[in-house]
C-alpha atoms as a PDB file:
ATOM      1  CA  UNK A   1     -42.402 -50.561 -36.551  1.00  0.00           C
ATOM      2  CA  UNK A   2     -39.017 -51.582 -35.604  1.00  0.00           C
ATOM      3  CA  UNK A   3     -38.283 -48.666 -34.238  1.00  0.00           C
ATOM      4  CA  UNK A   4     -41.629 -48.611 -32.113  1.00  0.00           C
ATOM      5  CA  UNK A   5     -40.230 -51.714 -30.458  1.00  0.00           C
ATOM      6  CA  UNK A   6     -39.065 -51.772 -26.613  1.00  0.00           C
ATOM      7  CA  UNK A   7     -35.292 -52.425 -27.330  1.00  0.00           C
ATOM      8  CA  UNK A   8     -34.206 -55.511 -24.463  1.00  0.00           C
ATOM      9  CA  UNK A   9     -31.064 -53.409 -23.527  1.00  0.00           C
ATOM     10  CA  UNK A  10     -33.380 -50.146 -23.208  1.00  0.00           C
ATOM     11  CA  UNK A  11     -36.058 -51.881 -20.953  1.00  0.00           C
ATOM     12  CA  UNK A  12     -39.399 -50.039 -21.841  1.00  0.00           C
ATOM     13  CA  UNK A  13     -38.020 -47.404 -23.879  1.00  0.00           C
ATOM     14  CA  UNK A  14     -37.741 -47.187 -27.891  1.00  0.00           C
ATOM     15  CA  UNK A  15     -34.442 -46.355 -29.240  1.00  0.00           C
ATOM     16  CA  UNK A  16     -36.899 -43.364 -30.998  1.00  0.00           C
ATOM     17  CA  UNK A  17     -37.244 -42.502 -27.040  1.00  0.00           C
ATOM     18  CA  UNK A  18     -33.749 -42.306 -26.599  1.00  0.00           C
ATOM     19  CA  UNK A  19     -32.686 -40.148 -29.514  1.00  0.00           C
ATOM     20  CA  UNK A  20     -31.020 -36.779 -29.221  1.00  0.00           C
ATOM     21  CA  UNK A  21     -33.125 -33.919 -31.135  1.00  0.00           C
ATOM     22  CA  UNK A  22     -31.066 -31.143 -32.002  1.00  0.00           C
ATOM     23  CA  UNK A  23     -32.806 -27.684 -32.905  1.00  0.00           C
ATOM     24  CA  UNK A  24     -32.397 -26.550 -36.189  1.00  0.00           C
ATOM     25  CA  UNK A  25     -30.028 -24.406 -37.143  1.00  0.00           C
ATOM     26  CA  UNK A  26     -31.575 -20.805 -38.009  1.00  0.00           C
ATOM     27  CA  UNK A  27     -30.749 -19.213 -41.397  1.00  0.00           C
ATOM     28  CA  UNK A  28     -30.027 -15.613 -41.701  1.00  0.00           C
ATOM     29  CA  UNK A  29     -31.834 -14.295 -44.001  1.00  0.00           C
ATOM     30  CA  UNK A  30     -30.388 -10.431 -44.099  1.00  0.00           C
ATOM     31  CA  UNK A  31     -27.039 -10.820 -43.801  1.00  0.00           C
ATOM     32  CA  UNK A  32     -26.101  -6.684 -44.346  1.00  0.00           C
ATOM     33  CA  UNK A  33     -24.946  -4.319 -41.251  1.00  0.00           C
ATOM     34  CA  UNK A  34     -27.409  -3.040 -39.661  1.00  0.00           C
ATOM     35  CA  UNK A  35     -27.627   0.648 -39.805  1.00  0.00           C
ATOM     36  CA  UNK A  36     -26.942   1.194 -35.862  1.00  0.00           C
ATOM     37  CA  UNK A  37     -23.923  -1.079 -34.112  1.00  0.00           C
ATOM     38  CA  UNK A  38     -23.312  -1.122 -31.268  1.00  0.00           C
ATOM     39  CA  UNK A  39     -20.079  -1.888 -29.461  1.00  0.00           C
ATOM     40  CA  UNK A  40     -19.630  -3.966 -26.496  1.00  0.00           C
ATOM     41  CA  UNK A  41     -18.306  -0.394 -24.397  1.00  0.00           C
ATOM     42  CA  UNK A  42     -22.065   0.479 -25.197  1.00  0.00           C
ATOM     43  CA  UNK A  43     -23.601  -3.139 -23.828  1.00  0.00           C
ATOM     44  CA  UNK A  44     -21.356  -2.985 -20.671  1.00  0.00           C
ATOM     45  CA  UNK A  45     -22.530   0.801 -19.721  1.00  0.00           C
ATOM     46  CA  UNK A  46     -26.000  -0.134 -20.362  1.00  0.00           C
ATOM     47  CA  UNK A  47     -25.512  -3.171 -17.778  1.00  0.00           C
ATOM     48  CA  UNK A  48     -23.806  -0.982 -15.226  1.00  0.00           C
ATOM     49  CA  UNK A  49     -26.874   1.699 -15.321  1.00  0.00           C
ATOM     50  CA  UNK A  50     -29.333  -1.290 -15.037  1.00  0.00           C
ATOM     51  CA  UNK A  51     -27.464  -3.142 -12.323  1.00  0.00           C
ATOM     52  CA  UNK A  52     -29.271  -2.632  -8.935  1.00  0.00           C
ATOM     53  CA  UNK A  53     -27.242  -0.832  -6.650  1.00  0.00           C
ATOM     54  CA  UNK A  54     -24.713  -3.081  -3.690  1.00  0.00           C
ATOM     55  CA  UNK A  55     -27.073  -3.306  -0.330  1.00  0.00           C
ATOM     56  CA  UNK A  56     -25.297  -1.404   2.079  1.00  0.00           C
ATOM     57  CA  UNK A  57     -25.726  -1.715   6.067  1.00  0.00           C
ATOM     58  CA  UNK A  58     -27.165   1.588   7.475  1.00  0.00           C
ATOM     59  CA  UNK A  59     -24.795   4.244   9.153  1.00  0.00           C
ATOM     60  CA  UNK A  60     -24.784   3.363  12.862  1.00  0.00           C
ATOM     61  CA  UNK A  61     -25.072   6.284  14.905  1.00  0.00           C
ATOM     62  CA  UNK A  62     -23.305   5.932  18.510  1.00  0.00           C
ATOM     63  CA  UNK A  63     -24.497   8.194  21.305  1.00  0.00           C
ATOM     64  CA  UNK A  64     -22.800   7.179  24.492  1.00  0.00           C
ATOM     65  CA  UNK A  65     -19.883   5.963  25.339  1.00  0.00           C
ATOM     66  CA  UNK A  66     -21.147   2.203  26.482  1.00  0.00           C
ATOM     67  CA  UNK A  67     -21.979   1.739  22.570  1.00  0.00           C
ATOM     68  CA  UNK A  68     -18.411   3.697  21.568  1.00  0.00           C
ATOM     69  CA  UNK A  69     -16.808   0.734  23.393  1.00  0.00           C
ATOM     70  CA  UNK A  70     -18.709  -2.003  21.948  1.00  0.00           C
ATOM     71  CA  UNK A  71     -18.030  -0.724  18.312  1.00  0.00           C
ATOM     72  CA  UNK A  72     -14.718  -0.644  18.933  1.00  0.00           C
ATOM     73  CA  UNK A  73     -14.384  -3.958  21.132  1.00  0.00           C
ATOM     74  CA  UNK A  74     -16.247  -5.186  17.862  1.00  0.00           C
ATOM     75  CA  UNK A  75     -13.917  -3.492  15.116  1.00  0.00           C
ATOM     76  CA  UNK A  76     -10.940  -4.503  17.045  1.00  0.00           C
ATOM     77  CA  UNK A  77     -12.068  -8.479  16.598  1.00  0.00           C
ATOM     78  CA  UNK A  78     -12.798  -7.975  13.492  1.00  0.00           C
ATOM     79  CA  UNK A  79      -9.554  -7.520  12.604  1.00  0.00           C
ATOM     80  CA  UNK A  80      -7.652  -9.768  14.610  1.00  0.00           C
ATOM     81  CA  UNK A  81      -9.788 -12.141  13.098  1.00  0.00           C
ATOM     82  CA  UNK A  82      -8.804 -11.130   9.799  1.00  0.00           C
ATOM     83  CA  UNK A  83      -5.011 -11.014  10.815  1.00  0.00           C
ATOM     84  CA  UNK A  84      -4.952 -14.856  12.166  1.00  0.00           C
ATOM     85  CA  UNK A  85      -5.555 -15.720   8.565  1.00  0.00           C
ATOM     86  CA  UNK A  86      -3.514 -13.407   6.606  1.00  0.00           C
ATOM     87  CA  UNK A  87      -1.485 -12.454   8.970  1.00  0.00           C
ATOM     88  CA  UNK A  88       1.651 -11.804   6.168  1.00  0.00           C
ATOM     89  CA  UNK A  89      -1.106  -9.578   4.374  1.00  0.00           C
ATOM     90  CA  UNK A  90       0.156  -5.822   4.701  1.00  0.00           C
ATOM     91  CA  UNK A  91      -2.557  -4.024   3.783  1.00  0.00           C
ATOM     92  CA  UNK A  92      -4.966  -5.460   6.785  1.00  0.00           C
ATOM     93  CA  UNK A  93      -2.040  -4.430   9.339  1.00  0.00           C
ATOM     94  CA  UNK A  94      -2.407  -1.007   7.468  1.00  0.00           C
ATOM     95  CA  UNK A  95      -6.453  -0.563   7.851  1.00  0.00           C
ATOM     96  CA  UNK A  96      -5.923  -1.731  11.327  1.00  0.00           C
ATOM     97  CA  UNK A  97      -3.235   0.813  12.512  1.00  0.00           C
ATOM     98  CA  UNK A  98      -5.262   3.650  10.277  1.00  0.00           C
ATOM     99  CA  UNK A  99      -8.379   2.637  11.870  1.00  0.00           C
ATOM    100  CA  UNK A 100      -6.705   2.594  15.125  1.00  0.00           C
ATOM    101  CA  UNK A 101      -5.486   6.130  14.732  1.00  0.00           C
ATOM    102  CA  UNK A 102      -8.980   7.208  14.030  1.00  0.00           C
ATOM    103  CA  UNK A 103      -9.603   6.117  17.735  1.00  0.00           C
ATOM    104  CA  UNK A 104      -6.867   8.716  18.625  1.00  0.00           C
ATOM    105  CA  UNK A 105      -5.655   5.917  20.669  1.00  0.00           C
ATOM    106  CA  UNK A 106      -1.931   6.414  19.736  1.00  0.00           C
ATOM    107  CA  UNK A 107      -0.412   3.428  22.326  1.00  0.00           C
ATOM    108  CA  UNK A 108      -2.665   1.250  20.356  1.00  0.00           C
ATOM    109  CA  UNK A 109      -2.196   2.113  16.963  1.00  0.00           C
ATOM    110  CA  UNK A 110       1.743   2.244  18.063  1.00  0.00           C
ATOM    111  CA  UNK A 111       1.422  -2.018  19.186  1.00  0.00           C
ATOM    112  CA  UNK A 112      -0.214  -2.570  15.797  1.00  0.00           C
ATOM    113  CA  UNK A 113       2.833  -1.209  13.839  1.00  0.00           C
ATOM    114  CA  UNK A 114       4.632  -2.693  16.239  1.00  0.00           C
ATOM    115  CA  UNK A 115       3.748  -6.244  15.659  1.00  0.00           C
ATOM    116  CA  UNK A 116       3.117  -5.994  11.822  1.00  0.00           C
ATOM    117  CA  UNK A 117       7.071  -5.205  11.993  1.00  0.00           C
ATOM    118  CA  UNK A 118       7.587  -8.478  13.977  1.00  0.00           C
ATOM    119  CA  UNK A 119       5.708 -10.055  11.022  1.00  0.00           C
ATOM    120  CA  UNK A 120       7.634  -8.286   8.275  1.00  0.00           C
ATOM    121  CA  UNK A 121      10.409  -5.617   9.218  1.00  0.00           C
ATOM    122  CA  UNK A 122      12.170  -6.470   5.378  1.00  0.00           C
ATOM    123  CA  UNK A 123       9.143  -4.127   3.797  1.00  0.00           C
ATOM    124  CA  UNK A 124       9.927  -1.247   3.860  1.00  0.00           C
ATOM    125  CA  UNK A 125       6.838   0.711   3.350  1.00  0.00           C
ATOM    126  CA  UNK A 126       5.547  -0.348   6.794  1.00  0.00           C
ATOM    127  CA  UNK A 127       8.599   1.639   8.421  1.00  0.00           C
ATOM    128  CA  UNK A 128       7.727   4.935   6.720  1.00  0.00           C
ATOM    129  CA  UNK A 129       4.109   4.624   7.408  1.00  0.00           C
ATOM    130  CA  UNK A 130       4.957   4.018  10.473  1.00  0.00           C
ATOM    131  CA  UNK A 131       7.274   6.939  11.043  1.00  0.00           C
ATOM    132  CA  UNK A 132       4.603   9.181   9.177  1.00  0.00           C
ATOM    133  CA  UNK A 133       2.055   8.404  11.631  1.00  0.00           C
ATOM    134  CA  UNK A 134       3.973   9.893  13.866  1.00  0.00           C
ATOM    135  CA  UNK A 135       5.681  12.783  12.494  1.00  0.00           C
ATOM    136  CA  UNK A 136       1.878  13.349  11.756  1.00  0.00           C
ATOM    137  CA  UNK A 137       0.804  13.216  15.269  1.00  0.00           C
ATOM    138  CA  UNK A 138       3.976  14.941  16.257  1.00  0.00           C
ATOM    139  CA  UNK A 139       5.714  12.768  17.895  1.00  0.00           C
ATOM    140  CA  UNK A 140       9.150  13.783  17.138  1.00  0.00           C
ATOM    141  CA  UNK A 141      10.957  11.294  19.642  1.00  0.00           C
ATOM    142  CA  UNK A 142       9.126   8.597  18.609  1.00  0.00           C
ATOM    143  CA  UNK A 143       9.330   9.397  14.608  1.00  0.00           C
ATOM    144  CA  UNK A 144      13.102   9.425  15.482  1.00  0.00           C
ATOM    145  CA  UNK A 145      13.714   6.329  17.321  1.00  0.00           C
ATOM    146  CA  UNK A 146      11.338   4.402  13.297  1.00  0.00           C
ATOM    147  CA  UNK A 147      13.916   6.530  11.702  1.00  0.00           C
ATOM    148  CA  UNK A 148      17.018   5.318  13.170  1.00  0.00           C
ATOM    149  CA  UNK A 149      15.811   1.682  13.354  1.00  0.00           C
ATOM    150  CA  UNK A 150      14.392   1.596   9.981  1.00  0.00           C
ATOM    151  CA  UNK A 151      17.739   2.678   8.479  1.00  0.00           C
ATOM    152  CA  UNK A 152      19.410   0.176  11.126  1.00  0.00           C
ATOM    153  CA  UNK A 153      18.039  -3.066   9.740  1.00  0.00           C
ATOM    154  CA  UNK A 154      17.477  -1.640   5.870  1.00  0.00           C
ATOM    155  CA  UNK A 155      20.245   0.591   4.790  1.00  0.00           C
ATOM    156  CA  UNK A 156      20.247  -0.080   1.866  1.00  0.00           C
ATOM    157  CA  UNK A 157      16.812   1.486   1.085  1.00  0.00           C
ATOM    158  CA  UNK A 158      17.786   4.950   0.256  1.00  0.00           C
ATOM    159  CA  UNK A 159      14.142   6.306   1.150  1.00  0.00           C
ATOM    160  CA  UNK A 160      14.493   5.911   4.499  1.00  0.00           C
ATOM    161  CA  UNK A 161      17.320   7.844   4.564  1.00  0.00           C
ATOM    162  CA  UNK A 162      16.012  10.286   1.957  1.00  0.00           C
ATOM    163  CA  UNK A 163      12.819  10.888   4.668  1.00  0.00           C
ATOM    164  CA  UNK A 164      14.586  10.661   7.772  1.00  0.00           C
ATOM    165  CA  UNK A 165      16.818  13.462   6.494  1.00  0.00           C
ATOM    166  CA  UNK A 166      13.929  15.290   5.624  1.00  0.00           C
ATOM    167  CA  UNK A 167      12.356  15.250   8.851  1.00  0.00           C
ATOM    168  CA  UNK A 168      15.272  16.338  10.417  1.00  0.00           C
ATOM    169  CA  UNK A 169      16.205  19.504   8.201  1.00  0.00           C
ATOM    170  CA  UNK A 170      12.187  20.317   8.508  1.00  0.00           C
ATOM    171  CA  UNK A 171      12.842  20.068  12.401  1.00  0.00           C
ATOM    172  CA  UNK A 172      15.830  22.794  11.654  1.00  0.00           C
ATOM    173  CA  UNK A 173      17.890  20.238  13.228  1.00  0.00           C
ATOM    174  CA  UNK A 174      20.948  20.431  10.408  1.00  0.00           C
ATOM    175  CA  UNK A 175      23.603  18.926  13.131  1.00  0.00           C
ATOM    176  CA  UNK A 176      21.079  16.119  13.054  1.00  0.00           C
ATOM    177  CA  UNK A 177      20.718  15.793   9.452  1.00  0.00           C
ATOM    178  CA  UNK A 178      24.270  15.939   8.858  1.00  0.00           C
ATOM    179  CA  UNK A 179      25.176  12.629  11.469  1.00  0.00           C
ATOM    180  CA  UNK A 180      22.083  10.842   8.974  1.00  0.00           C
ATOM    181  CA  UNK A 181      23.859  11.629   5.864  1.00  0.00           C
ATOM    182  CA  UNK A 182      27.219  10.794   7.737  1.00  0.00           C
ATOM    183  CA  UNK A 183      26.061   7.351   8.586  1.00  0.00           C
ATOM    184  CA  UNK A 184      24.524   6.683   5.181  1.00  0.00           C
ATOM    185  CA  UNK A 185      27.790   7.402   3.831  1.00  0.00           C
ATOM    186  CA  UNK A 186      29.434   5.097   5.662  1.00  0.00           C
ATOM    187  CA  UNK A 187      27.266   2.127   3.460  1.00  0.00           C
ATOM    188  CA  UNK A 188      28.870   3.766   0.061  1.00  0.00           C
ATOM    189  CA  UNK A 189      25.336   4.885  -1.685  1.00  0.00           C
ATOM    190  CA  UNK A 190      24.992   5.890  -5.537  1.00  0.00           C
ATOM    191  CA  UNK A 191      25.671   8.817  -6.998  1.00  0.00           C
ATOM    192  CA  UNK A 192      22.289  10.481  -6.331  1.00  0.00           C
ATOM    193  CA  UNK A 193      23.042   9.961  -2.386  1.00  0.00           C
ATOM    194  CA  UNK A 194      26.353  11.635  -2.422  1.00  0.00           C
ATOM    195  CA  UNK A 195      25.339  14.457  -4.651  1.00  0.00           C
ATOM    196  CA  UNK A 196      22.174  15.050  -1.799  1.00  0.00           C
ATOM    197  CA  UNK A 197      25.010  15.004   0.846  1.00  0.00           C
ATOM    198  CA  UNK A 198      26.899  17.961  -1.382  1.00  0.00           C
ATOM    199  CA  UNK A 199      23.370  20.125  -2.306  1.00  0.00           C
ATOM    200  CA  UNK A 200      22.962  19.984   1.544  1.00  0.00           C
ATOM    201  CA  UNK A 201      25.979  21.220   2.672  1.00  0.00           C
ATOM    202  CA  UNK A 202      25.898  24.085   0.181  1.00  0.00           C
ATOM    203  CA  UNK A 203      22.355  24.574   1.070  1.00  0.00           C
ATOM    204  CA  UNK A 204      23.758  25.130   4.599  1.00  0.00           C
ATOM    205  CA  UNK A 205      27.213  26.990   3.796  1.00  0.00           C
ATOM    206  CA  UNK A 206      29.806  24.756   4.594  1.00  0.00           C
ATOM    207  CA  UNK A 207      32.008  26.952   2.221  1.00  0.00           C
ATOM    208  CA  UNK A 208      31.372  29.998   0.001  1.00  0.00           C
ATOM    209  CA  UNK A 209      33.276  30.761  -3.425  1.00  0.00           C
ATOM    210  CA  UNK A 210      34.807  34.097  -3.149  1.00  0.00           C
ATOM    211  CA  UNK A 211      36.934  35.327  -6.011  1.00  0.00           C
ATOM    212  CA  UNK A 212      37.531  31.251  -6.651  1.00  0.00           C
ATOM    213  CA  UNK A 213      38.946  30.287  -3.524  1.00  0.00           C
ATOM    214  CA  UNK A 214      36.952  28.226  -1.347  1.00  0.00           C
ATOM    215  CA  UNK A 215      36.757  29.707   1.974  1.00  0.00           C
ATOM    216  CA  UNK A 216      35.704  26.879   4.774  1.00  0.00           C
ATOM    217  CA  UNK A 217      33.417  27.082   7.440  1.00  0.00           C
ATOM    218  CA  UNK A 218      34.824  23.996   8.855  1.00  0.00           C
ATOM    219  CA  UNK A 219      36.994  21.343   8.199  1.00  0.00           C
ATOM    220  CA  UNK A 220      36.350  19.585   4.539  1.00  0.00           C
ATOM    221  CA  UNK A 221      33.961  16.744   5.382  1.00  0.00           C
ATOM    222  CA  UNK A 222      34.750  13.374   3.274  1.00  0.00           C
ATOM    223  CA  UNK A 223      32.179  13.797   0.226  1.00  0.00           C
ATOM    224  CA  UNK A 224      34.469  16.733  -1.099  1.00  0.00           C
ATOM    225  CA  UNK A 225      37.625  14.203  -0.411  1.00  0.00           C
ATOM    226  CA  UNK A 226      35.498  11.641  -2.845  1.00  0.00           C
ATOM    227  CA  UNK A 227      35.415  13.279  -5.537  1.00  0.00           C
ATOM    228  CA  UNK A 228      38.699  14.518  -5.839  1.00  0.00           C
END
């Protein structure tokens, strides 16, 4: 009866009223395997196949020019949207120069490497994408002028001087290639870039063995001097 009793420091409730009830605690009763497990590999597949598929906006389809320009004016804020507030994020400058180059607008895409280098010229990988777009587009002159900037401000990244070589000996320009590996040497690389300077000269006969006397083409350039 106590119990029953409005408790003063309740107001109008019991202190029955106010008790927790826990549920009771189930008792397995079988506790032996069951004859078919299954693993939690098998619950998350069965949640992916059950999982509605991701709403998707339909394809738009643009047939004039008018709507041409106002998906792109749109596209274009879209991503200088993005870029006010992650501007130091590389991958949006990427998508935007890549979407950019979709457009075939080359200045464009050109002012979007452009100022993702003002942001960050220290990475690297923006300088060869960079230069790839336009090797790509073939834009020799252009590829060049990455190149030689690229190497300029990071010479100590031995890619860019690995690729701008390339593109030079794939542009059968060998005089060319030969300055690059000139001016790399002058920044005392590893091993691996001196040996590339040698296989290149052999690869373009600065001196043949004959009967084991080395008979040059030219005067010996400095990597043979080094590893005298």
């Amino acid at each position: 009866m106590a119990a029953r009793e409005p408790d003063p420091n309740l107001g109008f409730l019991t202190k029955r009223d106010t008790e927790v009830k826990l549920p009771r605690p189930t008792q397995v009763k079988n506790k032996t395997p069951a004859p078919i497990q299954i693993t939690a590999e098998q619950i998350l597949r069965e949640a992916r196949e059950r999982q509605e598929p991701d709403i998707r906006p339909p394809k738009q389809k643009i047939t004039d020019h008018t709507e041409l320009s106002d998906y792109r004016l749109r596209r274009r804020k879209e991503f200088e949207d993005l870029i006010r507030r992650v501007r130091w994020n590389t991958s949006v400058w990427v998508k935007y120069a890549s979407w950019e180059e979709t457009q075939q607008d080359l200045a464009r895409t050109r002012s979007v490497w452009e100022r993702a280098l003002e942001v960050d010229y220290r990475n690297h990988t923006l300088w060869l994408k960079y230069a790839e777009f336009e090797m790509r587009n073939r834009c020799v002159n252009h590829a060049r002028n990455v190149w030689d900037r690229a190497v300029t401000l990071l010479p100590r990244v031995d890619q860019l001087w690995y690729k701008y070589i390339h593109m030079e000996e794939m542009l059968r320009n060998i005089a060319g290639a030969r300055q690059v590996f000139e001016r790399w040497m002058d920044w005392q690389p590893d091993m691996q870039g001196w040996l590339s300077y040698i296989k290149f000269e052999l690869r373009y006969g600065v001196g043949v063995l004959i009967s084991g006397e080395m008979q040059h083409r030219r005067a010996l350039p400095r990597w043979y001097h080094a590893f005298l």
